[in-house]
PDB file of N, CA and C in Angstrom:
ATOM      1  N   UNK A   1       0.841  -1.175   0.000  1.00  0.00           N
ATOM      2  CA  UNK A   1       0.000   0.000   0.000  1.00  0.00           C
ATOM      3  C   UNK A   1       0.892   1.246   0.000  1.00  0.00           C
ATOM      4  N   UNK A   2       0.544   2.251  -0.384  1.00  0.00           N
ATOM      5  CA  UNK A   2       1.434   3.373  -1.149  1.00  0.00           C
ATOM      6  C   UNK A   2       0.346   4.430  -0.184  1.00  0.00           C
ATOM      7  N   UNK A   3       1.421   5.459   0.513  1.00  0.00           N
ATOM      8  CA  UNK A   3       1.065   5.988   1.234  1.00  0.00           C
ATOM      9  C   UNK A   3       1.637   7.346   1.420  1.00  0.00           C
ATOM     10  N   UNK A   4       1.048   8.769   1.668  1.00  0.00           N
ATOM     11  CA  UNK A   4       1.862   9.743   1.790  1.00  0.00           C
ATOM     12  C   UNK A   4       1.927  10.086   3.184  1.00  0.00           C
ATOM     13  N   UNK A   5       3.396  10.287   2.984  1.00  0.00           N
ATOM     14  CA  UNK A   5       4.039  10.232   4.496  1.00  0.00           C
ATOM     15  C   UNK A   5       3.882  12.075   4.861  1.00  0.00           C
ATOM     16  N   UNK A   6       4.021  12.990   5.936  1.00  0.00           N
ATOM     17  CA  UNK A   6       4.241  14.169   6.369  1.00  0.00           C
ATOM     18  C   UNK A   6       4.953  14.178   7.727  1.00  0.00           C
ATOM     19  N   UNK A   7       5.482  14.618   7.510  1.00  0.00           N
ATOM     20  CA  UNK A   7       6.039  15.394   9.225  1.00  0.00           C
ATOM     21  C   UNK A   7       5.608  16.304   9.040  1.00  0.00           C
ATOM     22  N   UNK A   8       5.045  16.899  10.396  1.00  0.00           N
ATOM     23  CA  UNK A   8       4.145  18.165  10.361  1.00  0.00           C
ATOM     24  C   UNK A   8       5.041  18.847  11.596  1.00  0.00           C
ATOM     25  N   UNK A   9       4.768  20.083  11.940  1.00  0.00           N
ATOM     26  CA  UNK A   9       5.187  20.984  13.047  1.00  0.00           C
ATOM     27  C   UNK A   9       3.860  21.625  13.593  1.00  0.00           C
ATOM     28  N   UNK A  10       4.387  22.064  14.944  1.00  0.00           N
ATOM     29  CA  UNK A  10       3.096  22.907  15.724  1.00  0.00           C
ATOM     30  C   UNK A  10       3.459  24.550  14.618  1.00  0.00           C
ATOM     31  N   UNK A  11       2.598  25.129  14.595  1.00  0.00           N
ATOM     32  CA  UNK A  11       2.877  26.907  14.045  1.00  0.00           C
ATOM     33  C   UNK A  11       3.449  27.545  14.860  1.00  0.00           C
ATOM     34  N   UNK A  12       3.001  27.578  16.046  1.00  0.00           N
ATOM     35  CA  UNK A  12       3.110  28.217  17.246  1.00  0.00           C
ATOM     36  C   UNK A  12       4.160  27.536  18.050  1.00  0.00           C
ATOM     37  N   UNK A  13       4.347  26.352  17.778  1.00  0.00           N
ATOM     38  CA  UNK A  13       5.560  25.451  19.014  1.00  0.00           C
ATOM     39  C   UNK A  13       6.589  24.835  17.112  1.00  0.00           C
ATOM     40  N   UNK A  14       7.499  25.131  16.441  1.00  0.00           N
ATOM     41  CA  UNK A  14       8.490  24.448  15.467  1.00  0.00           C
ATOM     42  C   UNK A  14       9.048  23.203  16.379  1.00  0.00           C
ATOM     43  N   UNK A  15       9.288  23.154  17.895  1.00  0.00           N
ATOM     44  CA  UNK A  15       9.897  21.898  17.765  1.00  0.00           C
ATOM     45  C   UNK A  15       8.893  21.251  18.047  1.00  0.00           C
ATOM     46  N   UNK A  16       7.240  21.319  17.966  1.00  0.00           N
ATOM     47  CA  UNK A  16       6.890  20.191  18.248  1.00  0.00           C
ATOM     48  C   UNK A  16       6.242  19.922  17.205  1.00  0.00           C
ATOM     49  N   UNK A  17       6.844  18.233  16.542  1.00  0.00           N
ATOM     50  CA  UNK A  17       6.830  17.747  15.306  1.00  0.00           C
ATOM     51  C   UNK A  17       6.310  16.185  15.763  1.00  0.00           C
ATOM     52  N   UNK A  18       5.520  15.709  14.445  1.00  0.00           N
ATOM     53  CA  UNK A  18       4.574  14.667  14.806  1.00  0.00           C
ATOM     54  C   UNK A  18       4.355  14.156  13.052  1.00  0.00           C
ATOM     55  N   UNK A  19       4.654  12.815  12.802  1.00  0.00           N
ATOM     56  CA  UNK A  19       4.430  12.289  11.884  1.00  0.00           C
ATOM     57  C   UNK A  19       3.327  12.135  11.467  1.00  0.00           C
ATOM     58  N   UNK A  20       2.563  11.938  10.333  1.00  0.00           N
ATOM     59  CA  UNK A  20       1.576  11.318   9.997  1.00  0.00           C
ATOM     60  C   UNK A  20       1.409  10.894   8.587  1.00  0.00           C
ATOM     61  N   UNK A  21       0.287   9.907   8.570  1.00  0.00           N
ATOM     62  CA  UNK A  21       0.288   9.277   6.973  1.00  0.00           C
ATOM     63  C   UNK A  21      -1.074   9.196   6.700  1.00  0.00           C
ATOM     64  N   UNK A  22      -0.754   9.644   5.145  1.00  0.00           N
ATOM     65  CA  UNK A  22      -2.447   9.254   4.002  1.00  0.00           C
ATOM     66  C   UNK A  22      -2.084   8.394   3.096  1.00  0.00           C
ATOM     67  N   UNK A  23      -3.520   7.694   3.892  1.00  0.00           N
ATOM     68  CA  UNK A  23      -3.241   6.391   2.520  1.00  0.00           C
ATOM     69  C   UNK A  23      -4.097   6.466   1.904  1.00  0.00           C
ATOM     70  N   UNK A  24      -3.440   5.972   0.435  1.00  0.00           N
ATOM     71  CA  UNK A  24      -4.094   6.261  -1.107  1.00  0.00           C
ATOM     72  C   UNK A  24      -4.639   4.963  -1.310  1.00  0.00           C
ATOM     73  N   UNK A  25      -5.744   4.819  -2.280  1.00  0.00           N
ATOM     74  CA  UNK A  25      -6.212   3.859  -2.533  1.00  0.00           C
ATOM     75  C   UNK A  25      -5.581   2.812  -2.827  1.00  0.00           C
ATOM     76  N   UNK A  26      -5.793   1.700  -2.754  1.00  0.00           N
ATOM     77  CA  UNK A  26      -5.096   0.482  -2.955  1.00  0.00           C
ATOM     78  C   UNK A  26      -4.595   0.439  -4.442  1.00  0.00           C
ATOM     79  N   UNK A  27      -3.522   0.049  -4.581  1.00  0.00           N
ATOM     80  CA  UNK A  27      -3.150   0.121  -6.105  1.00  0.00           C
ATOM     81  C   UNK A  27      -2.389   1.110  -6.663  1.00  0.00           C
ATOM     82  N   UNK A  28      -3.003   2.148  -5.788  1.00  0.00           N
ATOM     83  CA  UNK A  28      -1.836   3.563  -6.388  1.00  0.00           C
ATOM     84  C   UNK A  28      -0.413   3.248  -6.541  1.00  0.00           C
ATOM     85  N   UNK A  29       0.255   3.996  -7.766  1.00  0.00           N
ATOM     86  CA  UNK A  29       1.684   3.223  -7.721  1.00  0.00           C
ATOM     87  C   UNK A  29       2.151   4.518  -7.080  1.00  0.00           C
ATOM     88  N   UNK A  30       3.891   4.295  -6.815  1.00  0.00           N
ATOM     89  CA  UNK A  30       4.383   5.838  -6.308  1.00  0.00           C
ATOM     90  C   UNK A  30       4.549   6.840  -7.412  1.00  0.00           C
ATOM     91  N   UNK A  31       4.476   6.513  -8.548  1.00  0.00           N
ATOM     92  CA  UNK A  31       4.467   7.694  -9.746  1.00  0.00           C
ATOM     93  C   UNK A  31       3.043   8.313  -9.171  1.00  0.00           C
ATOM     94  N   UNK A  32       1.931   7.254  -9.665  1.00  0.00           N
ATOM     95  CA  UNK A  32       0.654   8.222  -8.774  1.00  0.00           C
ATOM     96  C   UNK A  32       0.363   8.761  -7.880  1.00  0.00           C
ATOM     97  N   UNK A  33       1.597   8.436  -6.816  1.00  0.00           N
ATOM     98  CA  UNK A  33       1.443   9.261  -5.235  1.00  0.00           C
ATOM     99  C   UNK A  33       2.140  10.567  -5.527  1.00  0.00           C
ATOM    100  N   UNK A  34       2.823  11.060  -5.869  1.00  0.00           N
ATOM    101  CA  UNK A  34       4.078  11.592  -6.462  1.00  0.00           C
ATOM    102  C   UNK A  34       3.041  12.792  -7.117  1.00  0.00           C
ATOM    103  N   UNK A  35       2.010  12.634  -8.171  1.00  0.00           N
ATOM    104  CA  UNK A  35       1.393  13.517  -9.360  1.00  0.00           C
ATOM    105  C   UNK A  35       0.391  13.626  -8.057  1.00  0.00           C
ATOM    106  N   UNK A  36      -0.187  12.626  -7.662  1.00  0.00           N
ATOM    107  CA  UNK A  36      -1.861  13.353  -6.696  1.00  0.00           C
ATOM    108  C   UNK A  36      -1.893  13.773  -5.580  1.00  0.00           C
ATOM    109  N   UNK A  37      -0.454  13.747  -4.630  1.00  0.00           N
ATOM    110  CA  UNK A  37       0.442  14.596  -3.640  1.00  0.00           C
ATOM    111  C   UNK A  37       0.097  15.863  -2.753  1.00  0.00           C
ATOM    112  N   UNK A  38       0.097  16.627  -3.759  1.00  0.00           N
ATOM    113  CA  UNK A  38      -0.375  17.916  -3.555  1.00  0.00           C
ATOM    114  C   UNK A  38      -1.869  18.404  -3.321  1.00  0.00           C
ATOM    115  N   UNK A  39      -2.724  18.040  -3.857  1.00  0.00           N
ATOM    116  CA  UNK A  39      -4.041  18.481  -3.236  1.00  0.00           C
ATOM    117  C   UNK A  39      -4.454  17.851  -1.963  1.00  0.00           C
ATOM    118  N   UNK A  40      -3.691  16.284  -1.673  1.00  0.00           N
ATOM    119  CA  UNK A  40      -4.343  15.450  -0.507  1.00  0.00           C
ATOM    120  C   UNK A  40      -3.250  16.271   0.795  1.00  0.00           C
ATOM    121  N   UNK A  41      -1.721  16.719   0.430  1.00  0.00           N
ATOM    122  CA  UNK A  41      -1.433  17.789   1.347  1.00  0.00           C
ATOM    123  C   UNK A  41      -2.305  18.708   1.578  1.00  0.00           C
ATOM    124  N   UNK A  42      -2.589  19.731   0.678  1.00  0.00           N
ATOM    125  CA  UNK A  42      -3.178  21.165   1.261  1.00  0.00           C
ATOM    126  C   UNK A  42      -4.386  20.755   1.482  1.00  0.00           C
ATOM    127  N   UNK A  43      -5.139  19.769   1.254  1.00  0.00           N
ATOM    128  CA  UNK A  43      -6.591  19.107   1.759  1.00  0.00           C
ATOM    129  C   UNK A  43      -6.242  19.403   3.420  1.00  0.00           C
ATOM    130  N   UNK A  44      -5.040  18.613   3.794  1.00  0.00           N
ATOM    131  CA  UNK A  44      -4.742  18.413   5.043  1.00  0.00           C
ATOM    132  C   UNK A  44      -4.581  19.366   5.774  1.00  0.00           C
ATOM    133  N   UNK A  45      -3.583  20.407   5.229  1.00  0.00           N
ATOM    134  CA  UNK A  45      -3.229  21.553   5.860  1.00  0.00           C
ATOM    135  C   UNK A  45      -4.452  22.011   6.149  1.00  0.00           C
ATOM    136  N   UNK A  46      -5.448  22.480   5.199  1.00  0.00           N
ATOM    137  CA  UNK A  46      -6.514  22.971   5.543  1.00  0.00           C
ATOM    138  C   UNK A  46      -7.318  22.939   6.885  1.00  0.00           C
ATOM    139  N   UNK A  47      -7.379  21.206   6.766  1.00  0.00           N
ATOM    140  CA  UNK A  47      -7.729  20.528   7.873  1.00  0.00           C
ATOM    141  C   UNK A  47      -7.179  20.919   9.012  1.00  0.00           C
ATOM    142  N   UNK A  48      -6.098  21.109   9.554  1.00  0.00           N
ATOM    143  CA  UNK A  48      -5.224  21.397  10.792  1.00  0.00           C
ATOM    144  C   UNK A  48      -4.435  22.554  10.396  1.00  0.00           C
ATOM    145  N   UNK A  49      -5.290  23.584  10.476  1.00  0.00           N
ATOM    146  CA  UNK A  49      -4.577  25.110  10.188  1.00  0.00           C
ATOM    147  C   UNK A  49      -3.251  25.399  11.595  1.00  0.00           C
ATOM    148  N   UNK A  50      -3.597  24.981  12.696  1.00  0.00           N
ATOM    149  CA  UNK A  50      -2.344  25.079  13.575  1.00  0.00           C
ATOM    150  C   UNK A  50      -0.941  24.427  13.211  1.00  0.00           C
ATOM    151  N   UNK A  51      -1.139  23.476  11.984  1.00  0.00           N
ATOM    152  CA  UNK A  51       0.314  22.831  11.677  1.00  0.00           C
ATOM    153  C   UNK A  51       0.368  23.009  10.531  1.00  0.00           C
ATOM    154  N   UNK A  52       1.983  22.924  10.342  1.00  0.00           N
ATOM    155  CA  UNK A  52       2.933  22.930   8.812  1.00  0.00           C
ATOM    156  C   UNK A  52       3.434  21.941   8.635  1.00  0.00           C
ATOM    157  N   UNK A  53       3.226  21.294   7.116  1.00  0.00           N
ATOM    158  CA  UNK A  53       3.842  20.331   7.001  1.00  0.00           C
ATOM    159  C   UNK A  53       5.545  20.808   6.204  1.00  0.00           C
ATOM    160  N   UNK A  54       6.105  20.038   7.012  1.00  0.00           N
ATOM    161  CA  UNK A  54       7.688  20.672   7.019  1.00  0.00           C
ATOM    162  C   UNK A  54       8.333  19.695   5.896  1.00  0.00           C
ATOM    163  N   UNK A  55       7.885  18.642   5.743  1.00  0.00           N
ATOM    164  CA  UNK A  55       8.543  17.288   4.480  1.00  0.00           C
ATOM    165  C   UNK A  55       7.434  16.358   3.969  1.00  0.00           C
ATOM    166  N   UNK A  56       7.560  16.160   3.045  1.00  0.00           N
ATOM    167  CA  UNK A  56       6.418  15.087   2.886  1.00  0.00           C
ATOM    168  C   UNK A  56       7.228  13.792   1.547  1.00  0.00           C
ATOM    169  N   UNK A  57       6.507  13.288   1.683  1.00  0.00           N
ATOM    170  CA  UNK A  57       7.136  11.494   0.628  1.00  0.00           C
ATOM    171  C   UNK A  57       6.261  10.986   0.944  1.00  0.00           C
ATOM    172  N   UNK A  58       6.015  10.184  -0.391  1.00  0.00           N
ATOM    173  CA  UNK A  58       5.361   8.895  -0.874  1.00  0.00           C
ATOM    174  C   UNK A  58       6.059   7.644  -0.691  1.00  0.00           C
ATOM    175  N   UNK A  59       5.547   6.977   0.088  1.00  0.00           N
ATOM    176  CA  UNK A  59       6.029   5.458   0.595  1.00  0.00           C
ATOM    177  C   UNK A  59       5.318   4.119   0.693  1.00  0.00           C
ATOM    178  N   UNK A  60       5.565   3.297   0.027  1.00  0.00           N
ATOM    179  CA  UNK A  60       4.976   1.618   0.158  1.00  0.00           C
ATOM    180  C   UNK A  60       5.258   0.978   1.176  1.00  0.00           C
ATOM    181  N   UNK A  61       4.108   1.647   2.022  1.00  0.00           N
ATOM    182  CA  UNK A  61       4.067   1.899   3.497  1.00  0.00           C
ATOM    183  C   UNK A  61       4.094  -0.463   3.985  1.00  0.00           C
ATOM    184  N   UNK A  62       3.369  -0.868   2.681  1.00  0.00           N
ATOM    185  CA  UNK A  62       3.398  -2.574   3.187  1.00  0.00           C
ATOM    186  C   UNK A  62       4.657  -3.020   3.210  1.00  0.00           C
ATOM    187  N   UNK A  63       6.118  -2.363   2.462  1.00  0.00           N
ATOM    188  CA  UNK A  63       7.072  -2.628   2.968  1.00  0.00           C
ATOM    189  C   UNK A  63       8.495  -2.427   4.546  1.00  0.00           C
ATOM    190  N   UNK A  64       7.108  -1.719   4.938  1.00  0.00           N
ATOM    191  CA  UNK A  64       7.788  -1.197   6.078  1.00  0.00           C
ATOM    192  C   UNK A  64       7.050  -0.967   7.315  1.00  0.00           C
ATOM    193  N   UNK A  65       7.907  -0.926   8.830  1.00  0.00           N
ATOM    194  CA  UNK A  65       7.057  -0.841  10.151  1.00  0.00           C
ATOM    195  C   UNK A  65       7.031   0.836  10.256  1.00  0.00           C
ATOM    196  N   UNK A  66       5.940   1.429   9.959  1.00  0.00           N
ATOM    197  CA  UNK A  66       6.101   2.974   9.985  1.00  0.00           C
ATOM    198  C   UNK A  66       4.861   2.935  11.365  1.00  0.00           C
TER     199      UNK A  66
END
C-alpha cells in the first residue's frame, strides 16, 4: 500500500513535530502518489490550520514498520 508520508510541526511550538500518513487507494503506484500529492497535502493543511507540514514522501508503506 502506497502511502503519503508528512512530518508536520506545531505553528506556534516548530519543535513540536509529529508524523503522519495518508493512505491512497489500494493500487496507487508511487508515480501516482508523487502527481496526486499535492491536493491530498493542502486538503490536510486545511484541515489542521495550527500545523505545517515541514517534508512530505510517498512510501509503500506494506514494505515497512512505519
Amino acid at each position: 500500500m502506497v502511502a503519503i508520508l508528512l512530518t508536520v510541526c506545531l505553528i506556534g511550538d516548530p519543535s513540536q513535530c509529529r508524523d503522519h500518513r495518508i493512505a491512497l487507494t489500494p493500487g496507487t503506484t508511487l508515480v501516482q502518489c508523487l502527481m496526486a500529492a499535492p491536493p491530498h497535502i493542502a486538503q490536510w493543511s486545511e484541515d489542521h490550520p495550527g500545523w505545517h507540514v515541514e517534508r512530505w514522501q510517498c512510501s509503500d508503506v506494506s514494505r515497512q514498520d512505519i
